[in-house]
N, C-alpha and C. Protein backbone atom coordinates (compact mmCIF):
# COMPACT_ATOMS: atom_id res chain seq x y z
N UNK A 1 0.84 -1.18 0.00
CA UNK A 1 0.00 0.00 0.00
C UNK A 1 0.89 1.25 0.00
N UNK A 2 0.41 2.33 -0.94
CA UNK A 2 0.92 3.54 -1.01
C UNK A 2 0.99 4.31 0.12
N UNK A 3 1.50 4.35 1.24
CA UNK A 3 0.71 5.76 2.08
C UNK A 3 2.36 6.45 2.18
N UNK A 4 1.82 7.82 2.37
CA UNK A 4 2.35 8.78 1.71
C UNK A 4 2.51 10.26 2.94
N UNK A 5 3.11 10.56 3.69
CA UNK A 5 3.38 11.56 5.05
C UNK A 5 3.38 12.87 4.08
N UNK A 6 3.06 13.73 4.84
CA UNK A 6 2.80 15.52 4.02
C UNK A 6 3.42 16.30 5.33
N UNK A 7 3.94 17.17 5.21
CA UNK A 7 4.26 18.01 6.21
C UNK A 7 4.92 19.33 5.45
N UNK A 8 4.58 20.24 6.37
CA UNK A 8 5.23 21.93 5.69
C UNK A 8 6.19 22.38 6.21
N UNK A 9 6.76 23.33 6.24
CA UNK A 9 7.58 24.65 6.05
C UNK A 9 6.89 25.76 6.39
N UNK A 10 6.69 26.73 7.27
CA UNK A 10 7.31 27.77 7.21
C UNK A 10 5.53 28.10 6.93
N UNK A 11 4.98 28.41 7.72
CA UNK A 11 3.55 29.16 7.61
C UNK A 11 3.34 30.38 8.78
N UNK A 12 4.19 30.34 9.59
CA UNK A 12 4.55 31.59 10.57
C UNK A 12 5.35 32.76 9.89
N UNK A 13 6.70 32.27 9.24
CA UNK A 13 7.46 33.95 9.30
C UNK A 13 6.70 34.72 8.46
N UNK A 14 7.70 35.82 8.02
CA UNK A 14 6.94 36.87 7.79
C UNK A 14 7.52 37.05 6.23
N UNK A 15 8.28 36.35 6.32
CA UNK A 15 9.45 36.18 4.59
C UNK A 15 9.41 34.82 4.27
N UNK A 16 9.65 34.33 2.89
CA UNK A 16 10.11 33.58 2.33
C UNK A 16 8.27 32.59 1.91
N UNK A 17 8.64 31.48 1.18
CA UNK A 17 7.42 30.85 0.32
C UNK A 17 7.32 29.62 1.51
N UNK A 18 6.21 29.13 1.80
CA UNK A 18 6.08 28.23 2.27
C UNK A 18 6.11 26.83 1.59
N UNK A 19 6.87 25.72 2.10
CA UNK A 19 7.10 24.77 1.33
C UNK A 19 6.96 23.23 2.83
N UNK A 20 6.39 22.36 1.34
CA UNK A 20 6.11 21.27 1.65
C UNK A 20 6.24 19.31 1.35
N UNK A 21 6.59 19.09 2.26
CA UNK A 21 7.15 17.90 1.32
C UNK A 21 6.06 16.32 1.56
N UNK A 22 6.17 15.72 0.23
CA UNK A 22 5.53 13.98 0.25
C UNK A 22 6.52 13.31 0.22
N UNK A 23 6.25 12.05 1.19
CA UNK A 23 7.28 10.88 1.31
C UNK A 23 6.82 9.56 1.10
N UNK A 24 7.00 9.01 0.51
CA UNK A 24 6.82 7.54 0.92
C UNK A 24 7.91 6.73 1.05
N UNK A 25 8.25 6.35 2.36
CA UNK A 25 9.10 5.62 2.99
C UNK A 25 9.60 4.33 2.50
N UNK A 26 10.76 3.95 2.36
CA UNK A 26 11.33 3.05 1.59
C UNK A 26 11.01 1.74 2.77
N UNK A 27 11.65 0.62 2.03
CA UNK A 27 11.30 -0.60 2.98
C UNK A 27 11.87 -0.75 3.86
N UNK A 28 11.81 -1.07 5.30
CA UNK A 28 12.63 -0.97 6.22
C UNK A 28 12.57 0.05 7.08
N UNK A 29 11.97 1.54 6.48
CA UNK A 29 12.00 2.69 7.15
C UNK A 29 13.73 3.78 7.50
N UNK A 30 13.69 4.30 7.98
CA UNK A 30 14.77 5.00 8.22
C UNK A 30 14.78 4.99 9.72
N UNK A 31 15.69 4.91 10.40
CA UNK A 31 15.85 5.21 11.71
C UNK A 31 16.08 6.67 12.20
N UNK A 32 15.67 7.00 13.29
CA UNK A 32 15.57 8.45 14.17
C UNK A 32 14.51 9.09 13.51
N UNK A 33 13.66 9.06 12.80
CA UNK A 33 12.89 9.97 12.36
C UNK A 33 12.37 10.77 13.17
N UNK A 34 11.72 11.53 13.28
CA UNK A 34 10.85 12.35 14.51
C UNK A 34 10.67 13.52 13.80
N UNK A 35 9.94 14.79 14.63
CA UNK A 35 9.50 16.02 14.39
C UNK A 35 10.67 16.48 14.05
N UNK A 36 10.75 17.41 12.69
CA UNK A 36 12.28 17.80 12.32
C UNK A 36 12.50 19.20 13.11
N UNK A 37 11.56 19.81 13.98
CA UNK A 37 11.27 20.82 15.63
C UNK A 37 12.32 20.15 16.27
N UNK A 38 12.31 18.63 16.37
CA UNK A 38 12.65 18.14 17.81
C UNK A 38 14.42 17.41 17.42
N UNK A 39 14.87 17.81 16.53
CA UNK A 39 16.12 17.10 15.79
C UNK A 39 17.15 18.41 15.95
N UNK A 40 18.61 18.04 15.36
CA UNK A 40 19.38 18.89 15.67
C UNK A 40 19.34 19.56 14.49
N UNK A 41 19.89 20.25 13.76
CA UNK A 41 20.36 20.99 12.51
C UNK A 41 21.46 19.80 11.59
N UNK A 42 22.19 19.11 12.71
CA UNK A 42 23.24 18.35 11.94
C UNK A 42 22.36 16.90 11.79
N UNK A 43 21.54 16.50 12.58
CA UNK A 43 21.02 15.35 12.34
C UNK A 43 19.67 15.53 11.23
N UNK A 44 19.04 16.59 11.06
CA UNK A 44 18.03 16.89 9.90
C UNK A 44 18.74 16.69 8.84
N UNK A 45 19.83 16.73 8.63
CA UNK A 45 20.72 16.81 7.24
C UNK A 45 20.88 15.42 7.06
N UNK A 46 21.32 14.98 8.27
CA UNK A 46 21.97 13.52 8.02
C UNK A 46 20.37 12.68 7.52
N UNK A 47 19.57 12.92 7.93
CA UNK A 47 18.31 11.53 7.46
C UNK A 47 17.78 12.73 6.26
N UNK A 48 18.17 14.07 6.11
CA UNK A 48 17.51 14.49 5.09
C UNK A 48 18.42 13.54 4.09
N UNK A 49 19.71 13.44 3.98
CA UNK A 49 20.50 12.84 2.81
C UNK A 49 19.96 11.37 2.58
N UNK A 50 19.63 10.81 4.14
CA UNK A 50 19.31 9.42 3.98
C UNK A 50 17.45 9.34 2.74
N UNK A 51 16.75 10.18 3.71
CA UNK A 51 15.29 10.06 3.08
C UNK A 51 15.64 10.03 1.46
N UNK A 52 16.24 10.87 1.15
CA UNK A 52 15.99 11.41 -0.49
C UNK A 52 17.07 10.62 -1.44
N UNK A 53 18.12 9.84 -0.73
CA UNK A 53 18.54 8.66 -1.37
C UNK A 53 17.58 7.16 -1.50
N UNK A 54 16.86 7.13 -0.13
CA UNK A 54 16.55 5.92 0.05
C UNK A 54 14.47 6.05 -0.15
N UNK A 55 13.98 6.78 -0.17
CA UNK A 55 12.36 7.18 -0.58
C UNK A 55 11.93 7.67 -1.53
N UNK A 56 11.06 7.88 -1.78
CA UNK A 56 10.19 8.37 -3.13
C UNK A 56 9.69 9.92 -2.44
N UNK A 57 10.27 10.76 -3.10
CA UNK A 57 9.31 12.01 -2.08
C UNK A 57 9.31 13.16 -3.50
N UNK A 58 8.76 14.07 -3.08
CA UNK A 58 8.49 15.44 -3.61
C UNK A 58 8.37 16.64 -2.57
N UNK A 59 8.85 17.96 -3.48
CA UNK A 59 8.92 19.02 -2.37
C UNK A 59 7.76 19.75 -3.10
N UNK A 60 7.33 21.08 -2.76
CA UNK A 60 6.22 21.71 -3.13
C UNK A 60 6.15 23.10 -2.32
N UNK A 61 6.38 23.88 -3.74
CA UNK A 61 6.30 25.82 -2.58
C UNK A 61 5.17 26.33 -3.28
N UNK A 62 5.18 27.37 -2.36
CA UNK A 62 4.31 28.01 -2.57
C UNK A 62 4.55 29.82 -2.39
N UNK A 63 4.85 30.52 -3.51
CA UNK A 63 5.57 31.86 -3.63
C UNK A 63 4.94 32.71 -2.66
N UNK A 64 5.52 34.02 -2.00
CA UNK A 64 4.83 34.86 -1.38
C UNK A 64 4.31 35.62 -2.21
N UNK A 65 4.14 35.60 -3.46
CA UNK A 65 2.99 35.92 -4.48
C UNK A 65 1.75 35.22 -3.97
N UNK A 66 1.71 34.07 -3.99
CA UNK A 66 0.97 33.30 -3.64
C UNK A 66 -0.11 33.45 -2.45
N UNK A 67 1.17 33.34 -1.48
CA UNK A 67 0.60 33.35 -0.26
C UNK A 67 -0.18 34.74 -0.21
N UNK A 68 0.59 35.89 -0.39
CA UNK A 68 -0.44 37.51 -0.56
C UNK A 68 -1.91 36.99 -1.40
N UNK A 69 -1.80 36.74 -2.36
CA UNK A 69 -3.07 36.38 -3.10
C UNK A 69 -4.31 35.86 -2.42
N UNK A 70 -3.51 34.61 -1.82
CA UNK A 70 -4.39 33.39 -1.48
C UNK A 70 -4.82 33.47 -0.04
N UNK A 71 -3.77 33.85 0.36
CA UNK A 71 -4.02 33.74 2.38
C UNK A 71 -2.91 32.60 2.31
N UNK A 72 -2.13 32.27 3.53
CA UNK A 72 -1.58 31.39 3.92
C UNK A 72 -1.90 29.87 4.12
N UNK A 73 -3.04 29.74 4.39
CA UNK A 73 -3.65 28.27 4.73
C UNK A 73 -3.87 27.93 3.15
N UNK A 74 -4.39 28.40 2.02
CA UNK A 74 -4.42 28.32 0.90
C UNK A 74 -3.18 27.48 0.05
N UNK A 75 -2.25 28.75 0.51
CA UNK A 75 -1.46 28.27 -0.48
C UNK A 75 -0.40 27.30 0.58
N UNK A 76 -1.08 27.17 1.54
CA UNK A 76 -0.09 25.54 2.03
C UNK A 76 -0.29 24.90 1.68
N UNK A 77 -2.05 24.49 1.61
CA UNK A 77 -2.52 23.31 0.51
C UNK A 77 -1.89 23.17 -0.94
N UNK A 78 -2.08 24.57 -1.86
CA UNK A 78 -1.54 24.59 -3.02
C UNK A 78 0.22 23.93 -2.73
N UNK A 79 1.69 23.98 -1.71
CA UNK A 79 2.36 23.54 -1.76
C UNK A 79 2.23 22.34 -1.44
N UNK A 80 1.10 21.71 -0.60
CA UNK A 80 1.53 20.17 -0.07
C UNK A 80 0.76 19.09 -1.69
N UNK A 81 0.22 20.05 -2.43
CA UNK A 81 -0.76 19.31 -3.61
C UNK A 81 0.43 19.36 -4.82
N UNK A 82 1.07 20.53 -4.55
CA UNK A 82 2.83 20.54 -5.20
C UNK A 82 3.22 19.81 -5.09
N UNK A 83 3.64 19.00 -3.96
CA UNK A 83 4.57 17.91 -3.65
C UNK A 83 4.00 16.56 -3.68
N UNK A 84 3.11 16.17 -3.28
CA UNK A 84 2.18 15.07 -3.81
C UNK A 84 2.41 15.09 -5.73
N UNK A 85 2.01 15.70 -5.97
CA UNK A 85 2.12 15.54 -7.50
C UNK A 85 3.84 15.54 -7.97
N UNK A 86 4.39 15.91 -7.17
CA UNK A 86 5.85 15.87 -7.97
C UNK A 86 6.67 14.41 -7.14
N UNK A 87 6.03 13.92 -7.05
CA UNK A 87 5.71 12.22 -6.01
C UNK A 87 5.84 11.04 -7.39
N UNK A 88 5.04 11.43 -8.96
CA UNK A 88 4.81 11.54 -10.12
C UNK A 88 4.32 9.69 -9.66
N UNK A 89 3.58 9.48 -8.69
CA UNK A 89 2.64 8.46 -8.50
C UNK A 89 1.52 8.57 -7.97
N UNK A 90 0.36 8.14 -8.05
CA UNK A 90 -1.03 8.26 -6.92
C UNK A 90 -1.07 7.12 -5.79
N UNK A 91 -0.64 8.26 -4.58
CA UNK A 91 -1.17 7.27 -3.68
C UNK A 91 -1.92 6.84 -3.49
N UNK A 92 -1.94 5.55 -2.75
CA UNK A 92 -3.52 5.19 -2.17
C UNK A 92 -4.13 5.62 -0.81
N UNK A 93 -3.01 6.39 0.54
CA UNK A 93 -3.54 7.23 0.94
C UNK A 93 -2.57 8.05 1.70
N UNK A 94 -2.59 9.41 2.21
CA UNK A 94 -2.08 10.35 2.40
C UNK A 94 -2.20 10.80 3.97
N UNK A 95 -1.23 11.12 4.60
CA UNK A 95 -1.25 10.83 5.99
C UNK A 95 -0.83 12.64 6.31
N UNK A 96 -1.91 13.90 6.33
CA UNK A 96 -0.95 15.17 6.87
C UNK A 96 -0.63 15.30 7.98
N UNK A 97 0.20 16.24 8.38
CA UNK A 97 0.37 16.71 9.37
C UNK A 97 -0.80 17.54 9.93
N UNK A 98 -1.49 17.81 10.87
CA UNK A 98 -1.93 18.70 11.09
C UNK A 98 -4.00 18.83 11.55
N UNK A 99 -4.98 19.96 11.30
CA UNK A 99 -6.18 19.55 11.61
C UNK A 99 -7.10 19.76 10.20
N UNK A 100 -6.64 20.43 9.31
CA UNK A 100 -6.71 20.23 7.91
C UNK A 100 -6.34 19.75 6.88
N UNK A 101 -7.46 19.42 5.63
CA UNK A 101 -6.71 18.70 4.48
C UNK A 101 -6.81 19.58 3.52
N UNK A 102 -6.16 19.59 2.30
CA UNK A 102 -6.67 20.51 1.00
C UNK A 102 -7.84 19.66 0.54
N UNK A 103 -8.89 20.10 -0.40
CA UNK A 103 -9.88 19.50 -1.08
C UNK A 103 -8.84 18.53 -2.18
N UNK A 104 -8.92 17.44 -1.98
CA UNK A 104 -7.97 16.32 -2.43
C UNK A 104 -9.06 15.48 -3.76
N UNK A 105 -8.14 14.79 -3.98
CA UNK A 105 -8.89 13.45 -5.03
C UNK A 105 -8.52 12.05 -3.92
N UNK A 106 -7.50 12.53 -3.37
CA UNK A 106 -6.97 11.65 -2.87
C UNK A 106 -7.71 11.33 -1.70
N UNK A 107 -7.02 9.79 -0.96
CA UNK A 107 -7.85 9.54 0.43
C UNK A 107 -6.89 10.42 1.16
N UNK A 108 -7.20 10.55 2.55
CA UNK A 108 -6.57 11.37 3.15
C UNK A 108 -7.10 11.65 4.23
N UNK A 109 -6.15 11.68 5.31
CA UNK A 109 -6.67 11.79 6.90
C UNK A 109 -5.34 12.76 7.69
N UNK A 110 -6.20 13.81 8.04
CA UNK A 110 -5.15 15.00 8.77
C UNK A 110 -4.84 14.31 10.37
N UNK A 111 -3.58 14.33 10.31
CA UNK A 111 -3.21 14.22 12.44
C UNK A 111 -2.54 15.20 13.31
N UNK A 112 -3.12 15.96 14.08
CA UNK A 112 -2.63 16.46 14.38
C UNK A 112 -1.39 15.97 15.47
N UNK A 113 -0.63 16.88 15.50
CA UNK A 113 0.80 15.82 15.86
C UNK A 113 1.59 14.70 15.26
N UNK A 114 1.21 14.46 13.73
CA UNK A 114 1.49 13.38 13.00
C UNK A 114 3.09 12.94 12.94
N UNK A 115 3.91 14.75 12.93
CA UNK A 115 5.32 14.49 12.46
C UNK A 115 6.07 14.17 13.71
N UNK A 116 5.19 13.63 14.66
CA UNK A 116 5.61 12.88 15.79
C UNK A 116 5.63 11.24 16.34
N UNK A 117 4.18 11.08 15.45
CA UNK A 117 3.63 9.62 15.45
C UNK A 117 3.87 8.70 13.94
N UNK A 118 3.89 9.54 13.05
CA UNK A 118 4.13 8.46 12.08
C UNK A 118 5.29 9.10 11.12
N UNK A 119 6.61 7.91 10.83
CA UNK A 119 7.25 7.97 10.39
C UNK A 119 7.83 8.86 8.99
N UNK A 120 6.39 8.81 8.08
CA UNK A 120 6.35 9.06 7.08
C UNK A 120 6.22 10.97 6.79
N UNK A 121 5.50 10.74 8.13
CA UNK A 121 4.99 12.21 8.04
C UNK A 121 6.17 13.14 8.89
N UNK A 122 6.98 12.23 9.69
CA UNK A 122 7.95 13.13 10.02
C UNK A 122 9.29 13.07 8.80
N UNK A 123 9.64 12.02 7.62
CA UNK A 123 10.37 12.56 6.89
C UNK A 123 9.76 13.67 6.20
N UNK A 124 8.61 13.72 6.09
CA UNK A 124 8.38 14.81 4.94
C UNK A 124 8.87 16.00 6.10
N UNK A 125 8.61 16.28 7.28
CA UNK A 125 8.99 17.35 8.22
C UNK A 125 10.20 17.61 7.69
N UNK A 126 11.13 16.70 7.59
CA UNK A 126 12.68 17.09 7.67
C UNK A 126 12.64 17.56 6.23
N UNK A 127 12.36 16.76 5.28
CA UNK A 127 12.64 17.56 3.81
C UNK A 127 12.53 19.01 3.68
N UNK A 128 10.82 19.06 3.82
CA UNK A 128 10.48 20.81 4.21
C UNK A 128 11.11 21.94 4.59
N UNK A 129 11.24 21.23 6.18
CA UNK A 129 12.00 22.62 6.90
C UNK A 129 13.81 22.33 6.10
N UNK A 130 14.69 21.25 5.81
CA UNK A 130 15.48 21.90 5.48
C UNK A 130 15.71 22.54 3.71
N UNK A 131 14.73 22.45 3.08
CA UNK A 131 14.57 22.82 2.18
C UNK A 131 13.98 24.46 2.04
N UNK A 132 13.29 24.31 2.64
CA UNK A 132 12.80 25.96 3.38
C UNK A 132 14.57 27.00 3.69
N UNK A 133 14.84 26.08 4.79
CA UNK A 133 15.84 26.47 5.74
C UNK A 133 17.24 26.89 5.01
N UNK A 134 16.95 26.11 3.66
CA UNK A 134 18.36 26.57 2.71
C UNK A 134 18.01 27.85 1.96
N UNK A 135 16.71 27.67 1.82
CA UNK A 135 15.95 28.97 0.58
C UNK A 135 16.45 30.04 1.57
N UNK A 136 16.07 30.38 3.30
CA UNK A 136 16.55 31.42 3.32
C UNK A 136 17.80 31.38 4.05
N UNK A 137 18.47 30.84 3.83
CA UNK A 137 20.04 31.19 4.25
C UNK A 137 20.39 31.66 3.11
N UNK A 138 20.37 31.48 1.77
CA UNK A 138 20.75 31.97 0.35
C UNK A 138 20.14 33.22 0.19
N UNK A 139 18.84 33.46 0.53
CA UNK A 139 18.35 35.00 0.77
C UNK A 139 19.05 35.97 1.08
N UNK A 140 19.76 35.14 2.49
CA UNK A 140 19.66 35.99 3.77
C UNK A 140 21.15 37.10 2.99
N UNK A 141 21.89 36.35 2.40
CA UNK A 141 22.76 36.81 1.62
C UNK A 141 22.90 38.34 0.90
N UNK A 142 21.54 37.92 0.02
CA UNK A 142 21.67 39.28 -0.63
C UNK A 142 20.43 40.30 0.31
N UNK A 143 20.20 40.01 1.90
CA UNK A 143 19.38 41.00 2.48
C UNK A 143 20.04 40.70 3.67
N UNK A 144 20.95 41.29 3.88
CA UNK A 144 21.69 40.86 5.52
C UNK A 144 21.14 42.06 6.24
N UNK A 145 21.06 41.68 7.57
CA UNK A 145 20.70 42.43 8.64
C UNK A 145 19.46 42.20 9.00
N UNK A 146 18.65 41.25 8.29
CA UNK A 146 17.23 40.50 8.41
C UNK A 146 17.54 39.40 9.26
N UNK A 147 19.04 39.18 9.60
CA UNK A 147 18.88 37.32 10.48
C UNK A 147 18.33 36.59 9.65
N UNK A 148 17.96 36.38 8.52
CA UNK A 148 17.38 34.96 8.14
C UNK A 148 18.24 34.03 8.24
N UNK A 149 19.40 34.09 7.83
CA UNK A 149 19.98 32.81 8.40
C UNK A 149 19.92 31.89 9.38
N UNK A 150 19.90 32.60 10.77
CA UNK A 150 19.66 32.30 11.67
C UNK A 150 17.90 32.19 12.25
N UNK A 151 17.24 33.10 11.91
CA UNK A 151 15.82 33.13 12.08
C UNK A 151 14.75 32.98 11.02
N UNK A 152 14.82 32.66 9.96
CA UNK A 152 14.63 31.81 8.74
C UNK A 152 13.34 32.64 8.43
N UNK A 153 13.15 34.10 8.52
CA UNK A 153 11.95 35.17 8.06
C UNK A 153 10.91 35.17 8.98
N UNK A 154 11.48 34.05 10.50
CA UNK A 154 10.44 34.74 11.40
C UNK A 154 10.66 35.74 12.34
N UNK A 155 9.41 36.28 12.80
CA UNK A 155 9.27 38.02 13.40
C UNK A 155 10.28 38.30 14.38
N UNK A 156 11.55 37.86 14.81
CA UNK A 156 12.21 38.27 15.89
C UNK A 156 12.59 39.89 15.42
N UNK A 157 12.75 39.85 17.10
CA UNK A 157 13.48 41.49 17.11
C UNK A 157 14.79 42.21 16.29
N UNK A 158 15.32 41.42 15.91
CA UNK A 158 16.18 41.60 14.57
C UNK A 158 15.93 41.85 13.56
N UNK A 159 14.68 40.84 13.38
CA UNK A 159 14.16 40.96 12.26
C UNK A 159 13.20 42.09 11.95
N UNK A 160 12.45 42.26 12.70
CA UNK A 160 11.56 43.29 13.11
C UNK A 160 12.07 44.67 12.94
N UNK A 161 13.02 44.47 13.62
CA UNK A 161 13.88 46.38 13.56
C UNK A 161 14.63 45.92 12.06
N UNK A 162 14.90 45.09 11.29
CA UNK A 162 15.75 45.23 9.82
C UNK A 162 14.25 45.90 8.93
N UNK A 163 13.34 45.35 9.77
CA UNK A 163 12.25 45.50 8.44
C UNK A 163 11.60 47.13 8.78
N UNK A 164 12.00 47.59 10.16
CA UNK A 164 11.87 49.01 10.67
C UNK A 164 12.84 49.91 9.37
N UNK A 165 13.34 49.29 9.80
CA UNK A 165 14.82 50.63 9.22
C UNK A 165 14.44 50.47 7.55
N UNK A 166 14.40 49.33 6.80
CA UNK A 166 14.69 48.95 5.43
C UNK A 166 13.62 49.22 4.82
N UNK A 167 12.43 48.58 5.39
CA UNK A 167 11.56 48.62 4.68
C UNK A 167 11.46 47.00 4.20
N UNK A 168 10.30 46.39 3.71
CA UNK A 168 9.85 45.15 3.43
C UNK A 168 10.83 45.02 1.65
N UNK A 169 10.94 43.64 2.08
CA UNK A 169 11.95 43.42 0.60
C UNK A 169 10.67 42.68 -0.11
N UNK A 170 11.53 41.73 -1.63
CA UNK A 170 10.87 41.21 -2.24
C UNK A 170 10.26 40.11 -1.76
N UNK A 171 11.08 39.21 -0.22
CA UNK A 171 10.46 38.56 -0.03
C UNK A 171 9.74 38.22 1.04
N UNK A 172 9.44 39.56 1.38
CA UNK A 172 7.95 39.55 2.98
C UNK A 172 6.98 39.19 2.12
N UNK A 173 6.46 38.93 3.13
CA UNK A 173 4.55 38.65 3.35
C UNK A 173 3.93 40.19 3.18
N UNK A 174 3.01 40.47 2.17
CA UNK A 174 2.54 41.70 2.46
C UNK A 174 1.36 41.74 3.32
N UNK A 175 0.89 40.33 3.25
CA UNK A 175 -0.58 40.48 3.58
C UNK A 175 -0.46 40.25 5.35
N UNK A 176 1.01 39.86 5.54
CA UNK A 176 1.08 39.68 7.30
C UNK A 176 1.27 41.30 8.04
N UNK A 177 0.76 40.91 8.94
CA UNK A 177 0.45 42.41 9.61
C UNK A 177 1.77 43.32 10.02
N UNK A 178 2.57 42.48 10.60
CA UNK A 178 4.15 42.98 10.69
C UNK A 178 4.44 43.57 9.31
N UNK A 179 4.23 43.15 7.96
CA UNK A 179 5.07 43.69 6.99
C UNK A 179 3.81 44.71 6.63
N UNK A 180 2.93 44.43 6.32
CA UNK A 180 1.91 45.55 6.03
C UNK A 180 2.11 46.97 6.73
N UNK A 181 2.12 46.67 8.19
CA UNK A 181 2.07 48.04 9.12
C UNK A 181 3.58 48.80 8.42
N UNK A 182 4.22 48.31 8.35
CA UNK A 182 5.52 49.04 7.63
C UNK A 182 5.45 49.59 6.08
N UNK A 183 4.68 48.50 5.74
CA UNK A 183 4.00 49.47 4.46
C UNK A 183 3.06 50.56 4.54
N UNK A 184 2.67 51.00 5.75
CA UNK A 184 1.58 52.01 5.84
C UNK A 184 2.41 52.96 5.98
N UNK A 185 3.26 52.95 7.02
CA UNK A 185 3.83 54.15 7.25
C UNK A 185 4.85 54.85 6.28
């Protein structure tokens, strides 16, 4: 049987696209899996290299074009329906993270707490966030003084006073209230 873990990226900060990944777990499983929250930085890497040698997965974003357009919960669905499809198989059923599903074809049952309880759904955790987690360290590059490197486009006080002084770049959230209020003034 196909079943297939979903988990996201990045639906809090205030920068960068939210992204999401499908897994289906190879035979045998991978060892340490868990919430990629509850892992180190050096060990997300290590089973990220393992998952994507040894599983079938897909990643899936979703632009802050997007997200402004759509609302955030929107276009998470639109990334986790990204990554399911770039899976380039139909599962037979789909395991998310979380207390919502997108309007699917697919079967599908949301858990909340999933990327804790089932295996599948915590590799897709690790793909996500470090796939997310690279998008903005490469950002953070050409917008330093934002911390993304370190705070990956969410609201800390660093971040907060870069977006005081600068002004919102190409890749805030307009429609989040932190970057908006800076657009008013």
């Amino acid at each position: 049987m196909l079943i297939v873990g979903v988990d996201e990226a990045g639906r809090g900060p205030l920068a960068g696209p939210v992204v999401a990944a499908a897994v289906l777990l190879c035979d045998g499983g991978i060892a340490g899996l868990d919430d990629s929250k509850k892992l180190t930085a050096k060990r997300r890497a290590e089973l990220e290299t393992q998952i994507k040698a040894r599983c079938r997965w897909g990643i899936g974003e979703a632009s802050v074009a997007e997200i402004d357009r759509i609302n955030i919960l929107q276009a998470t669905f639109l990334a986790m329906t990204r990554a399911v499809e770039a899976l380039g198989f139909e599962p037979h059923e789909i395991l998310v993270d979380g207390n919502l599903l997108p309007k699917w074809r697919y079967a599908a049952r949301a858990i909340v707490g999933g990327d804790a309880l089932h295996p599948c759904i915590s590799a897709a955790s690790i793909l996500a966030k470090e796939h997310r987690d690279r998008f903005m360290t490469r950002v953070a590059l050409d917008y330093p003084g934002f911390g993304w490197e370190t705070n990956m486009g969410y609201g800390t006080a660093r971040h907060l006073e870069a977006l005081r002084q600068h002004g919102p770049t190409p890749h805030h959230r307009t429609s989040f209230a932190p970057v908006a209020q800076m657009i008013l003034i």
